[in-house]
Protein backbone atom coordinates (compact mmCIF):
# COMPACT_ATOMS: atom_id res chain seq x y z
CA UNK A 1 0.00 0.00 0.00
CA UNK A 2 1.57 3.85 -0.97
CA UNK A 3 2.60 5.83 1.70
CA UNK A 4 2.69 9.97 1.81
CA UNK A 5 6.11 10.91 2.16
CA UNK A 6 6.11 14.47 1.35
CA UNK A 7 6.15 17.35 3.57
CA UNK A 8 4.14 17.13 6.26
CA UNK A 9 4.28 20.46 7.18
CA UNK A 10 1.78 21.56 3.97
CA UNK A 11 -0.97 19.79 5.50
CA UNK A 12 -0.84 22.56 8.55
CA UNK A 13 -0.92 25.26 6.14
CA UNK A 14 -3.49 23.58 4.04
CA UNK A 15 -5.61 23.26 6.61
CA UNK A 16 -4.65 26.24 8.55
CA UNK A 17 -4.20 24.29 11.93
CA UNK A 18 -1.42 22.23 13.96
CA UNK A 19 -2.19 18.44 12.95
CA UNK A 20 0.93 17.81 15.27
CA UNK A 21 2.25 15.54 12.57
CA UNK A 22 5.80 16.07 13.64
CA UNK A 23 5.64 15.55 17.51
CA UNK A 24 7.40 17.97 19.87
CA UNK A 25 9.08 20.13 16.48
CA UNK A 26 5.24 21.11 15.77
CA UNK A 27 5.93 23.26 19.27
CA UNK A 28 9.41 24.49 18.60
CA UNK A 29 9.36 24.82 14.76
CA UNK A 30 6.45 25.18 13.13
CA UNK A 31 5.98 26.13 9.83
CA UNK A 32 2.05 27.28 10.78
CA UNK A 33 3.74 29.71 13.03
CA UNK A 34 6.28 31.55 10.36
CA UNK A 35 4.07 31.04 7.03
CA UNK A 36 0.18 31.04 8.25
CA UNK A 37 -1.04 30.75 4.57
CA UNK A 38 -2.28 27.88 2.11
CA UNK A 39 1.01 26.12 0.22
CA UNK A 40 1.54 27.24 -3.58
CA UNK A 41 2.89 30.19 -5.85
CA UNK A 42 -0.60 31.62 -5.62
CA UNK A 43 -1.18 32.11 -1.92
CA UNK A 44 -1.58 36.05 -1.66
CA UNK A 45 -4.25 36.15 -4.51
CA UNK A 46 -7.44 37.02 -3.12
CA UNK A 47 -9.60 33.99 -2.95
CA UNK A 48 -13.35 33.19 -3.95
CA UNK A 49 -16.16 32.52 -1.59
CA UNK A 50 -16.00 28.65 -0.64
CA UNK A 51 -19.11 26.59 -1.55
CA UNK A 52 -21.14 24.02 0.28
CA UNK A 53 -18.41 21.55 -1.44
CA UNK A 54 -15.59 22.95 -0.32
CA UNK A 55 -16.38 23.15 3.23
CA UNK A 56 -16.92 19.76 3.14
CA UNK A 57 -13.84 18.34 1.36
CA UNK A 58 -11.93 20.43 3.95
CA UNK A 59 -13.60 18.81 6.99
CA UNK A 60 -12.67 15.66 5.04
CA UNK A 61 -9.34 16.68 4.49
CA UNK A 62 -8.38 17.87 7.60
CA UNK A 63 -10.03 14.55 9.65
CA UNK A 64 -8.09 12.53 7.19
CA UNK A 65 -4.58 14.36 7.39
CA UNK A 66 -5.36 14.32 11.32
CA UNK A 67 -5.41 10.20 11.50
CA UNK A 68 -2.63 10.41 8.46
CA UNK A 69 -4.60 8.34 6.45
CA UNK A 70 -4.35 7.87 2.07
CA UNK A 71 -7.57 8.88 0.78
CA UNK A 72 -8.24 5.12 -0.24
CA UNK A 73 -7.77 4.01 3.38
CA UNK A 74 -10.08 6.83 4.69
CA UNK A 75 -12.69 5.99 2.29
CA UNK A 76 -12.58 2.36 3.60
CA UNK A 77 -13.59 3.28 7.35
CA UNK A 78 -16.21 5.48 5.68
CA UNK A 79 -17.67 2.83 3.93
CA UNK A 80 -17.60 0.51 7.26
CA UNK A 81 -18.78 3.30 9.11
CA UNK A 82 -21.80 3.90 7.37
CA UNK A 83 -22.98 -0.29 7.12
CA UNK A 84 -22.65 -0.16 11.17
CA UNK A 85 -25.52 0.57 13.81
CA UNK A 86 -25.73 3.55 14.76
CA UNK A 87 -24.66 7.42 13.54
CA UNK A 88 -21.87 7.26 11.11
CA UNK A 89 -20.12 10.25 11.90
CA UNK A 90 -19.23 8.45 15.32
CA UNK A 91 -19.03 5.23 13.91
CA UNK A 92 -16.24 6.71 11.53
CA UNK A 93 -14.58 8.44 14.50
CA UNK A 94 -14.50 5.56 16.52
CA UNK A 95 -12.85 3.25 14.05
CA UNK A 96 -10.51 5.91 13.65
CA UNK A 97 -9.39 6.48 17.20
CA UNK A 98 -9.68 2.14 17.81
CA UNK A 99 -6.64 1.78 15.34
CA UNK A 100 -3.54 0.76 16.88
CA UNK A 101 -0.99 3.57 15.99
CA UNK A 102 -3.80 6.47 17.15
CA UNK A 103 -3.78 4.12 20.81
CA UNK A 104 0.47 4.25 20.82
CA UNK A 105 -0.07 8.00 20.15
CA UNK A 106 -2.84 8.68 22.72
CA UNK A 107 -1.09 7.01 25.46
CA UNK A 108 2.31 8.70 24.65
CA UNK A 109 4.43 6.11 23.31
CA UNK A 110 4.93 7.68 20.50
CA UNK A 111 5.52 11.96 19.79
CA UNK A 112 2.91 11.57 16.16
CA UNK A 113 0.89 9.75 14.91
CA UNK A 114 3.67 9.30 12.19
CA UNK A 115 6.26 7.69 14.21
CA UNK A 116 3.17 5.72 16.06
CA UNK A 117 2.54 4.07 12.48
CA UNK A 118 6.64 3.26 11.82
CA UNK A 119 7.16 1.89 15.49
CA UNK A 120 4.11 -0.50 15.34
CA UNK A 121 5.07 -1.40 11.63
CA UNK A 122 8.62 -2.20 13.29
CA UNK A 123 7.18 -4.78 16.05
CA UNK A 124 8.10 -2.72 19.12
CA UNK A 125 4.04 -2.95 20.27
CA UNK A 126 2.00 -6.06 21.87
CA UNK A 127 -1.36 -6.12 22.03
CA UNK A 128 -2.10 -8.75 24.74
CA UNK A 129 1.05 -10.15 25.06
CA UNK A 130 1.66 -10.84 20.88
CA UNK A 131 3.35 -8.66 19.04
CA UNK A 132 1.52 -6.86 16.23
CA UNK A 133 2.73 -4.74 13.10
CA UNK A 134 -0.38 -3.72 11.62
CA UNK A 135 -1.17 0.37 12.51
CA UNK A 136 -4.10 -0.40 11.61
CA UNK A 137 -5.12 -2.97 13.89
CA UNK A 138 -8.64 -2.72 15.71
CA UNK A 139 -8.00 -2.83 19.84
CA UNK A 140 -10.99 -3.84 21.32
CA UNK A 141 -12.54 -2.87 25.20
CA UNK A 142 -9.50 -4.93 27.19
CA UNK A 143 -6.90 -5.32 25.44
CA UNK A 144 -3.72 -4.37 26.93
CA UNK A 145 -1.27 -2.73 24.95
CA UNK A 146 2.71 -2.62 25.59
CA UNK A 147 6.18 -2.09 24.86
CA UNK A 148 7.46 -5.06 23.71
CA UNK A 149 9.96 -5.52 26.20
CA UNK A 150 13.06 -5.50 24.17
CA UNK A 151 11.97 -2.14 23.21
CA UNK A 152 11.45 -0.32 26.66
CA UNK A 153 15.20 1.06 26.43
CA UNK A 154 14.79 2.70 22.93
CA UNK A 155 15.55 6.15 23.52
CA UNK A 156 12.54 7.40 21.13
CA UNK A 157 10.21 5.68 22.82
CA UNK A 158 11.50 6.64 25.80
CA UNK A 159 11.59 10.58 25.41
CA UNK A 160 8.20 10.25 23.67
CA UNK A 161 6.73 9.13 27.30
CA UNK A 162 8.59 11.75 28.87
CA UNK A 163 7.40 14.48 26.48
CA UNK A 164 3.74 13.40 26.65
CA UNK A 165 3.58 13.83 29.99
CA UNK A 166 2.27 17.18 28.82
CA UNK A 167 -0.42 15.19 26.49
CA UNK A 168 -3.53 13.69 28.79
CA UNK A 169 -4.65 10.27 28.09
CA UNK A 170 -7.75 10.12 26.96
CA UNK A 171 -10.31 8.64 29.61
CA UNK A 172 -11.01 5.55 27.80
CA UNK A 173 -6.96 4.27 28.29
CA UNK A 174 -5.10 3.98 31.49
CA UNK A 175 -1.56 4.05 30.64
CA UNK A 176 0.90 2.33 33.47
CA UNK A 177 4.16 4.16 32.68
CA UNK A 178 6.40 2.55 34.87
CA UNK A 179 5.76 -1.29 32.89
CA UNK A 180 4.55 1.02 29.68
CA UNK A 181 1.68 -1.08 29.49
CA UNK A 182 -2.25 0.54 28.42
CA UNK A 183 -5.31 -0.87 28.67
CA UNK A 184 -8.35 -0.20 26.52
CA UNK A 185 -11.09 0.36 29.32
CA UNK A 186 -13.78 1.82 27.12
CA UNK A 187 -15.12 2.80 23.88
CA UNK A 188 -14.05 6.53 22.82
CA UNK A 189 -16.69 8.64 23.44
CA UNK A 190 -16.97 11.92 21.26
CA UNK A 191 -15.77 14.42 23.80
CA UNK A 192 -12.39 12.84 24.35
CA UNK A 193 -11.82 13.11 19.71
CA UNK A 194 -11.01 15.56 18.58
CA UNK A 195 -13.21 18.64 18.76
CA UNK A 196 -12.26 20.71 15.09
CA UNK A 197 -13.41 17.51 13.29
CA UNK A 198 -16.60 18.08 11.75
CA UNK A 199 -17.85 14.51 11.25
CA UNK A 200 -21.16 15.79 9.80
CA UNK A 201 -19.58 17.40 7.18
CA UNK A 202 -17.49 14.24 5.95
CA UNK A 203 -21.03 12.19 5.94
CA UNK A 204 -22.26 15.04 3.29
CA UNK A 205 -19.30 14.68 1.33
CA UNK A 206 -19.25 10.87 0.87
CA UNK A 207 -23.26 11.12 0.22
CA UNK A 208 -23.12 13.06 -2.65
């Protein structure tokens, strides 16, 4: 499957917002901060009023960029989303913030989403005791996931803990930092997403 491997940085400007796609730098050197405008040659030209369609491909694009997902990938948990019980828009969110990388991010074993994705994908993560590779895994209510433990002493992983310190955990995982071990104690629940995604506005786009 392709891979973005461009600048992350755009995808700030684009959407006008920190997506906090490179960890701790996204505090000390941010792009956002020194160029607050839209990438391209174009940028100072006054722009047109944005239709009903564009407000909605932004909501998509910025949920999307958020979870660092490939358009094909988002459109996938769309699709699930909307063949489950229950309101999309949350059903999307959920399966968003259930993958395995977003979990190593939320509990601060990882500075981004980004290097949550590349330290899964290079088995330093158990889920239940196994190790597990796939980002985009599925944890369910109780599963426990950990530092594989010989991968407690890598110093990324390490400072990443240290750093997030300033990060919460969200209320549906407990995080043990001493054994860095999580458990998955609950489904998300909307308030502890993201609050500038605008789920509505994605299930307009994709109905169409």
């Amino acid at each position: 499957m392709g891979k973005y491997q461009g600048a992350v940085c755009r995808h700030c400007r684009r959407e006008g917002v920190k997506l906090f796609l490179k960890g701790e730098k996204c505090f000390t050197k941010c792009t956002l901060d020194r160029r607050a405008m839209p990438p391209g040659m174009h940028t100072q030209v006054r722009r047109r009023k944005v239709s009903d369609y564009g407000i909605q491909l932004r909501a998509k694009q910025r949920a999307r960029r958020i979870y660092f997902l490939l358009e094909g990938q988002f459109r996938l948990y769309f699709d699930r989303a909307a063949k489950m019980a229950g309101v999309t828009g949350l059903n999307l969110l959920r399966l968003l913030e259930t993958r395995l990388d977003n979990v190593v991010y939320r509990v601060g074993f990882a500075a981004s989403r980004r290097d949550a994705r590349q330290i899964v994908s290079h088995k330093h993560i158990t889920v239940n005791g196994k190790v597990v590779n796939i980002p985009s895994y599925a944890v369910r209510v109780g599963d426990i996931v950990a530092i594989a433990q010989s991968s407690k002493e890598i110093d990324r992983i390490k400072n990443a803990l240290d750093a997030g310190e300033q990060r919460p955990v969200v209320p549906w995982l407990t995080l043990d930092k001493d054994n860095m071990t999580a458990k998955v104690t609950a489904q998300p629940g909307r308030d502890d997403m993201d609050q500038t995604i605008q789920e509505q506005l994605i299930v307009e786009f994709y109905s169409r």
